[in-house]
PDB file of N, CA and C in Angstrom:
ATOM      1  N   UNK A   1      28.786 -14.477  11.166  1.00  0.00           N
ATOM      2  CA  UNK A   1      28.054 -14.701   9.927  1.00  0.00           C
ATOM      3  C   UNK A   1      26.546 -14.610  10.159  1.00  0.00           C
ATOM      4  N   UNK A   2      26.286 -15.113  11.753  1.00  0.00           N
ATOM      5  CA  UNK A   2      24.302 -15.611  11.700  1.00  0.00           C
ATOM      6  C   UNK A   2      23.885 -14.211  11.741  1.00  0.00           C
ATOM      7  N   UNK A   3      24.776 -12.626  12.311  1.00  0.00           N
ATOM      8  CA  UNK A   3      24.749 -11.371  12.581  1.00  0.00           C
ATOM      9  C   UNK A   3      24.654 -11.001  11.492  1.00  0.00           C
ATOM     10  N   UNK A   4      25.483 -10.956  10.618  1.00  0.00           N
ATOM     11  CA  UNK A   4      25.297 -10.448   9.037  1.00  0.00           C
ATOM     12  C   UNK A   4      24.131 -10.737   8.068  1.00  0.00           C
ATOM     13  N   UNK A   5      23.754 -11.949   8.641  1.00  0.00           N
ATOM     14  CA  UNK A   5      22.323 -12.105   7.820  1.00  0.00           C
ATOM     15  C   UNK A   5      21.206 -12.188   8.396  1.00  0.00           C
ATOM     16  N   UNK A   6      21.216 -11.523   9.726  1.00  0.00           N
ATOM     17  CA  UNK A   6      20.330 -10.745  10.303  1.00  0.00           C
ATOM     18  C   UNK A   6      20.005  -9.727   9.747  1.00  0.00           C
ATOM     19  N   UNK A   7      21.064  -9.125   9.596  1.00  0.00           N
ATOM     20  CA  UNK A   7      21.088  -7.715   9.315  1.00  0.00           C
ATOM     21  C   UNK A   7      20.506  -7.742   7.733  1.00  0.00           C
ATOM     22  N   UNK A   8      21.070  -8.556   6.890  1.00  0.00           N
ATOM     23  CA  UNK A   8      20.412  -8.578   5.538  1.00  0.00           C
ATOM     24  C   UNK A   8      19.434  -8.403   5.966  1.00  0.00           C
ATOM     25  N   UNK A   9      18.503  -9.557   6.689  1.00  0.00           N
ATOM     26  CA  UNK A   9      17.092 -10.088   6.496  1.00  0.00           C
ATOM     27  C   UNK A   9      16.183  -8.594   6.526  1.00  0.00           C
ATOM     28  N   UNK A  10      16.989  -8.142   7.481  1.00  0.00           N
ATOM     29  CA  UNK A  10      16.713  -6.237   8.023  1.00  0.00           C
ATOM     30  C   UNK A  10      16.754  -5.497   7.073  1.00  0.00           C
ATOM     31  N   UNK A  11      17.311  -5.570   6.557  1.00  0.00           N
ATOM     32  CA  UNK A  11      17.631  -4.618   4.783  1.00  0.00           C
ATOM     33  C   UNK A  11      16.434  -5.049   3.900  1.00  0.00           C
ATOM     34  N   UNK A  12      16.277  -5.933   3.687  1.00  0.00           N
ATOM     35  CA  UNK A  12      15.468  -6.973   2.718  1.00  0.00           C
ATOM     36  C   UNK A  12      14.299  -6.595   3.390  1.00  0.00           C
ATOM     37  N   UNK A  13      13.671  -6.563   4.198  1.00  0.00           N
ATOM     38  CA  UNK A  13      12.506  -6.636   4.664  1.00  0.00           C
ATOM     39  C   UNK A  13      12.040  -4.909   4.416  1.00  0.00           C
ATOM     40  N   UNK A  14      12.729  -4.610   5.417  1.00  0.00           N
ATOM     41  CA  UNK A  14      12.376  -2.456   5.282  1.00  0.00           C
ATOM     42  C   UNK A  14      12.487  -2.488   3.451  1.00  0.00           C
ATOM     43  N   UNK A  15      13.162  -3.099   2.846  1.00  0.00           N
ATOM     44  CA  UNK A  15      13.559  -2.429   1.286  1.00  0.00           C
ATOM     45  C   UNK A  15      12.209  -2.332   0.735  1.00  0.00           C
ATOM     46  N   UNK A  16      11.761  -4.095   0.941  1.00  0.00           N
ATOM     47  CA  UNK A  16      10.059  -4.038   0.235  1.00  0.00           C
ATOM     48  C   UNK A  16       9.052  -3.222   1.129  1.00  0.00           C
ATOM     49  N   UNK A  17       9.411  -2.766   2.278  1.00  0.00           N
ATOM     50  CA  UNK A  17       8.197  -2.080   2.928  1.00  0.00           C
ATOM     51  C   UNK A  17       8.190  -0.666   2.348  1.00  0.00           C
ATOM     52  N   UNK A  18       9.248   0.073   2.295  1.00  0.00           N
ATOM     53  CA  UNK A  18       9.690   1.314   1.700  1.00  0.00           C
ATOM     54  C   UNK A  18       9.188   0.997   0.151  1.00  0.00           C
ATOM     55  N   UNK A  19       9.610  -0.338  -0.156  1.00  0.00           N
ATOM     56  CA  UNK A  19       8.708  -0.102  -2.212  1.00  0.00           C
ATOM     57  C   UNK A  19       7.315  -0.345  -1.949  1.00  0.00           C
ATOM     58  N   UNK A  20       6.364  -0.765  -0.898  1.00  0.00           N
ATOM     59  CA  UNK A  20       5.181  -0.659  -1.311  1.00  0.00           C
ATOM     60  C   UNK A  20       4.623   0.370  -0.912  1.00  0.00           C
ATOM     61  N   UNK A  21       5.593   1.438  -0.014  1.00  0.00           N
ATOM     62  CA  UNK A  21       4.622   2.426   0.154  1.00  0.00           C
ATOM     63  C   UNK A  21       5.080   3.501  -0.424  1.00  0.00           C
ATOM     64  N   UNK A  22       6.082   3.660  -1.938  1.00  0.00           N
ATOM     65  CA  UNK A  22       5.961   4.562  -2.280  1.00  0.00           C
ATOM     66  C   UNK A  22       5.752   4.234  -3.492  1.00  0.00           C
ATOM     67  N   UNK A  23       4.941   2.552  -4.464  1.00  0.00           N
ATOM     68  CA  UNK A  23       4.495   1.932  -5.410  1.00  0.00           C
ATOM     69  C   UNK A  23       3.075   2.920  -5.166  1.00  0.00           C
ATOM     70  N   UNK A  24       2.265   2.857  -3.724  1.00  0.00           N
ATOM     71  CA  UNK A  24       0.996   3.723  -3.859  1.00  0.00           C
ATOM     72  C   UNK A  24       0.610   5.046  -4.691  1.00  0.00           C
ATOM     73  N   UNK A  25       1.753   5.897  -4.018  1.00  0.00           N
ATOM     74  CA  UNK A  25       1.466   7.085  -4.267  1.00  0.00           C
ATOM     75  C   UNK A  25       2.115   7.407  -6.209  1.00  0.00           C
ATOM     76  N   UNK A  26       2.774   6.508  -6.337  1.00  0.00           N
ATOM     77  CA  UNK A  26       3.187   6.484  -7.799  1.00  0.00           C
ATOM     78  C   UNK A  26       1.811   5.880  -8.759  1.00  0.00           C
ATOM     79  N   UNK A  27       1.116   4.783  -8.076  1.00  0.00           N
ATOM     80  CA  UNK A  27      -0.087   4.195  -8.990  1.00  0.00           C
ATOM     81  C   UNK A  27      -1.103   5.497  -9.117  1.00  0.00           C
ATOM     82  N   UNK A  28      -0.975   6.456  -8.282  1.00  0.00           N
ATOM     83  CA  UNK A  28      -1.797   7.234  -7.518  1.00  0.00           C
ATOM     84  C   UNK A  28      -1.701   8.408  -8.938  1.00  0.00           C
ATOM     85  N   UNK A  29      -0.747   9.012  -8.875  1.00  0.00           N
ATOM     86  CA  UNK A  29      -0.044   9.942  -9.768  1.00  0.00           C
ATOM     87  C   UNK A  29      -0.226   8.960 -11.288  1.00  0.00           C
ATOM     88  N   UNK A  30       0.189   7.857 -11.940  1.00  0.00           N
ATOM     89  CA  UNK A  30      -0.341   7.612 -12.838  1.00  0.00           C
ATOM     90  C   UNK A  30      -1.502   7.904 -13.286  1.00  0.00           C
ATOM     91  N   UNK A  31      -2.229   7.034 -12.268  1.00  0.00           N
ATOM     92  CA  UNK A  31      -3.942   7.373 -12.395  1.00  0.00           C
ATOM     93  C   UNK A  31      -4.549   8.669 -12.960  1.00  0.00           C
ATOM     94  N   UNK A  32      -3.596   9.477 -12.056  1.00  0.00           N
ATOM     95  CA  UNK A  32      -4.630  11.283 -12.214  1.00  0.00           C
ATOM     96  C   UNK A  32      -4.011  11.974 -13.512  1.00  0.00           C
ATOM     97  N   UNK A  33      -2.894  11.259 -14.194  1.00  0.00           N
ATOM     98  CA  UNK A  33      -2.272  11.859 -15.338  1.00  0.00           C
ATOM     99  C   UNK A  33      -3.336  10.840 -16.460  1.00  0.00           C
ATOM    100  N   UNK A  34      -3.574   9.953 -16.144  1.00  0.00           N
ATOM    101  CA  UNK A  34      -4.188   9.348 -17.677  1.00  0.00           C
ATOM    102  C   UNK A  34      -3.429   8.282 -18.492  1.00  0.00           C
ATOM    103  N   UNK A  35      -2.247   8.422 -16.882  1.00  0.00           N
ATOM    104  CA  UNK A  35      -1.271   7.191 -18.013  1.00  0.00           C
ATOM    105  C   UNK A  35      -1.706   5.792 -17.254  1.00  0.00           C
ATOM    106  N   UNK A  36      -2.942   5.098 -16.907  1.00  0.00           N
ATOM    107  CA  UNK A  36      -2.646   4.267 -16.085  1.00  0.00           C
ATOM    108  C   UNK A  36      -4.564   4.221 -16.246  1.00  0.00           C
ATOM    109  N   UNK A  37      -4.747   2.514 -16.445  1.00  0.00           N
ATOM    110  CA  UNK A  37      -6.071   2.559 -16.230  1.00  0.00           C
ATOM    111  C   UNK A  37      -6.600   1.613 -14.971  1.00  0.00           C
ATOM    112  N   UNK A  38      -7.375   2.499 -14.799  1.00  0.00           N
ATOM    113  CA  UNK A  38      -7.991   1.593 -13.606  1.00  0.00           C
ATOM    114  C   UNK A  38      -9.229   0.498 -13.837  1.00  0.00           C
ATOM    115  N   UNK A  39      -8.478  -1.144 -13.335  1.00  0.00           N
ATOM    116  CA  UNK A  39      -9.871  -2.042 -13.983  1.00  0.00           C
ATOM    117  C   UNK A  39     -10.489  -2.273 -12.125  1.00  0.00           C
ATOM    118  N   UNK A  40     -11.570  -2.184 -12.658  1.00  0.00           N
ATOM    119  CA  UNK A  40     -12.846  -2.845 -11.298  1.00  0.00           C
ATOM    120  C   UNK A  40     -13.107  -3.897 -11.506  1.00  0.00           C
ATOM    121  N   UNK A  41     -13.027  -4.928 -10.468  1.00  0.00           N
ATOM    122  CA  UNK A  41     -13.666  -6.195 -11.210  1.00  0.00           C
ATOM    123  C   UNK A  41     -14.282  -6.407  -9.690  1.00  0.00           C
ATOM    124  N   UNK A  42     -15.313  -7.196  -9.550  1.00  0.00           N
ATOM    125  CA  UNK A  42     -16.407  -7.299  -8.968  1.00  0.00           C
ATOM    126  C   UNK A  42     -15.675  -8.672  -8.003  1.00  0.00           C
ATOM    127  N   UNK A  43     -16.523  -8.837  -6.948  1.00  0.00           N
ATOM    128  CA  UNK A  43     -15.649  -9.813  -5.621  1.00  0.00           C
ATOM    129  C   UNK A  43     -17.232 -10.704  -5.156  1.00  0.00           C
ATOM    130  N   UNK A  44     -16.775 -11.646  -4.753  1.00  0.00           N
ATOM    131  CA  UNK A  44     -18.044 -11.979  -3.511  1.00  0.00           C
ATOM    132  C   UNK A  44     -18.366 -11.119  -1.988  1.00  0.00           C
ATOM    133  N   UNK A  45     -18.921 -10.761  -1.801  1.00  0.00           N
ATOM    134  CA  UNK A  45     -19.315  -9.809  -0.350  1.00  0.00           C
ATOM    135  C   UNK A  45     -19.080 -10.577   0.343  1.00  0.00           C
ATOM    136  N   UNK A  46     -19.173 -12.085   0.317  1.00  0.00           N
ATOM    137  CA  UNK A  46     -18.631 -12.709   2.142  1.00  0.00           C
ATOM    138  C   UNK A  46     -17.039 -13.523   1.227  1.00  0.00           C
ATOM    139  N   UNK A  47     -16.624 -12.469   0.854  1.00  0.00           N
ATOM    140  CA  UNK A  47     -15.018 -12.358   0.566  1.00  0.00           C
ATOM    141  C   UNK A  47     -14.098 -11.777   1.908  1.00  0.00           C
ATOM    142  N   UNK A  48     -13.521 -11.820   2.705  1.00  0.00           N
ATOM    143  CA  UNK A  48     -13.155 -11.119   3.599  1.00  0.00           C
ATOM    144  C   UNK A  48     -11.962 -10.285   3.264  1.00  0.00           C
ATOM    145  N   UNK A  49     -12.572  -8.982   3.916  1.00  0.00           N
ATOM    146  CA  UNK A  49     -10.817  -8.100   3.557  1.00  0.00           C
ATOM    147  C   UNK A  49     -10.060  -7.796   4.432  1.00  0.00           C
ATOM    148  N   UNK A  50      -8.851  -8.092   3.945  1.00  0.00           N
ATOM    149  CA  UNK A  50      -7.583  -7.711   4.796  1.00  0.00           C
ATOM    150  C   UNK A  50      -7.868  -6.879   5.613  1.00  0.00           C
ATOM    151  N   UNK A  51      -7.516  -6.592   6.796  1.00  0.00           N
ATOM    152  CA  UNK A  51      -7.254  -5.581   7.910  1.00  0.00           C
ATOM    153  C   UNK A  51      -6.032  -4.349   7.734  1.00  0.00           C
ATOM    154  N   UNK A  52      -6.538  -3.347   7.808  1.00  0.00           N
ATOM    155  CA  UNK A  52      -5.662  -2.440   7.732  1.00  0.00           C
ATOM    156  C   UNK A  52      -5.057  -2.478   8.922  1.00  0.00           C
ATOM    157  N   UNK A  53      -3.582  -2.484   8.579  1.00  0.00           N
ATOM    158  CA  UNK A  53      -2.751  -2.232  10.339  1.00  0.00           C
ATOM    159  C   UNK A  53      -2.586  -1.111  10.638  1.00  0.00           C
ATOM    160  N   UNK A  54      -2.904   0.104  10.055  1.00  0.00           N
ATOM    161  CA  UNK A  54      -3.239   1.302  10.655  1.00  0.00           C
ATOM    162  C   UNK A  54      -4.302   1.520  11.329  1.00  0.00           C
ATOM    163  N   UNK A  55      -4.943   1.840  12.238  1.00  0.00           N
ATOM    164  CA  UNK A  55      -6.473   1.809  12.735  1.00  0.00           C
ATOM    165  C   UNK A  55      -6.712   3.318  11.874  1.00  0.00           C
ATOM    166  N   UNK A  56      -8.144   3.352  11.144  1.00  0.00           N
ATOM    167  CA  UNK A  56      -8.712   4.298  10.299  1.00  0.00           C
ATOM    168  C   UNK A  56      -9.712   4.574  10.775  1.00  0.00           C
ATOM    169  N   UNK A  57      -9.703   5.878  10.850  1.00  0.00           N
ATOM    170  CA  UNK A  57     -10.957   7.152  11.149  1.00  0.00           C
ATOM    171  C   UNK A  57     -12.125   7.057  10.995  1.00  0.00           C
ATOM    172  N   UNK A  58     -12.569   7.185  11.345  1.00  0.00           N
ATOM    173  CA  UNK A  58     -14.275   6.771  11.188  1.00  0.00           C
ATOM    174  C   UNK A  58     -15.284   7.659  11.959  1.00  0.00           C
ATOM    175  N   UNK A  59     -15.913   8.387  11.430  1.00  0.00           N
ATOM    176  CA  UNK A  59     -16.077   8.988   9.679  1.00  0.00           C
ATOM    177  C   UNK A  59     -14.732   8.997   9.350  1.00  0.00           C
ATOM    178  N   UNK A  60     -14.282   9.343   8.357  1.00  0.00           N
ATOM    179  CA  UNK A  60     -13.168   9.793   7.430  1.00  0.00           C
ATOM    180  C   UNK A  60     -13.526  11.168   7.052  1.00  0.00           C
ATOM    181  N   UNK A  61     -12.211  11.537   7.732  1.00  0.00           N
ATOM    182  CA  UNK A  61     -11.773  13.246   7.326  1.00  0.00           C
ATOM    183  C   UNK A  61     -11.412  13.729   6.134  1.00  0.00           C
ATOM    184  N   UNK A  62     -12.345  14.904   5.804  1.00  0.00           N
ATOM    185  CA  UNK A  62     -12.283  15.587   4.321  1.00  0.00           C
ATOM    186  C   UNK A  62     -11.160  16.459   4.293  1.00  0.00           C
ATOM    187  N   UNK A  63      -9.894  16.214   5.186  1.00  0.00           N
ATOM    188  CA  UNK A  63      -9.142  17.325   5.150  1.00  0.00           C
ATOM    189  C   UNK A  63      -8.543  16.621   3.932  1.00  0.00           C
ATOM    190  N   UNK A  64      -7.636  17.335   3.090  1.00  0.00           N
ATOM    191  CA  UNK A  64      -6.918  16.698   2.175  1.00  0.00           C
ATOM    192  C   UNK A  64      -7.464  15.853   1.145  1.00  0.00           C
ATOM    193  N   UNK A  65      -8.628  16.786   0.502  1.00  0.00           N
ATOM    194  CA  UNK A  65      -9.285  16.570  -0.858  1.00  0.00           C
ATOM    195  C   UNK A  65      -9.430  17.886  -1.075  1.00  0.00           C
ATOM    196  N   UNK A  66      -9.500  17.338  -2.803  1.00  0.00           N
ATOM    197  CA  UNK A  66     -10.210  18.299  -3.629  1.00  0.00           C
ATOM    198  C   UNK A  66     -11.342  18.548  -3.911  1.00  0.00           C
TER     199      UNK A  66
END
């Protein structure tokens, strides 16, 4: 039984990782159609931001724009 809901916990976990990374590219595609508005709302600067767990490029590469 403690094996089987391992294995859930395993299912359950990848399920939401797989929905937030293809929730992006869907907000993404809203956006550029017009069906979807984008609000800005303003932060404190000694707000701290999350860490990306990807390590990112720096500069950032113009390959893959328009």
């Amino acid at each position: 039984m403690e094996t089987s809901n391992s294995f859930l916990d395993i299912i359950i976990t990848e399920t939401d990782r797989m929905t937030h990374i293809v929730q992006d590219p869907l907000t993404l595609s809203r956006l550029d159609a017009g069906n979807a508005e984008l609000v800005l709302s303003r932060f404190p600067s000694g707000t701290p931001l999350r860490a990306s767990p990807v390590p990112m490029p720096w500069p950032p590469s113009s390959t893959g724009t328009r």
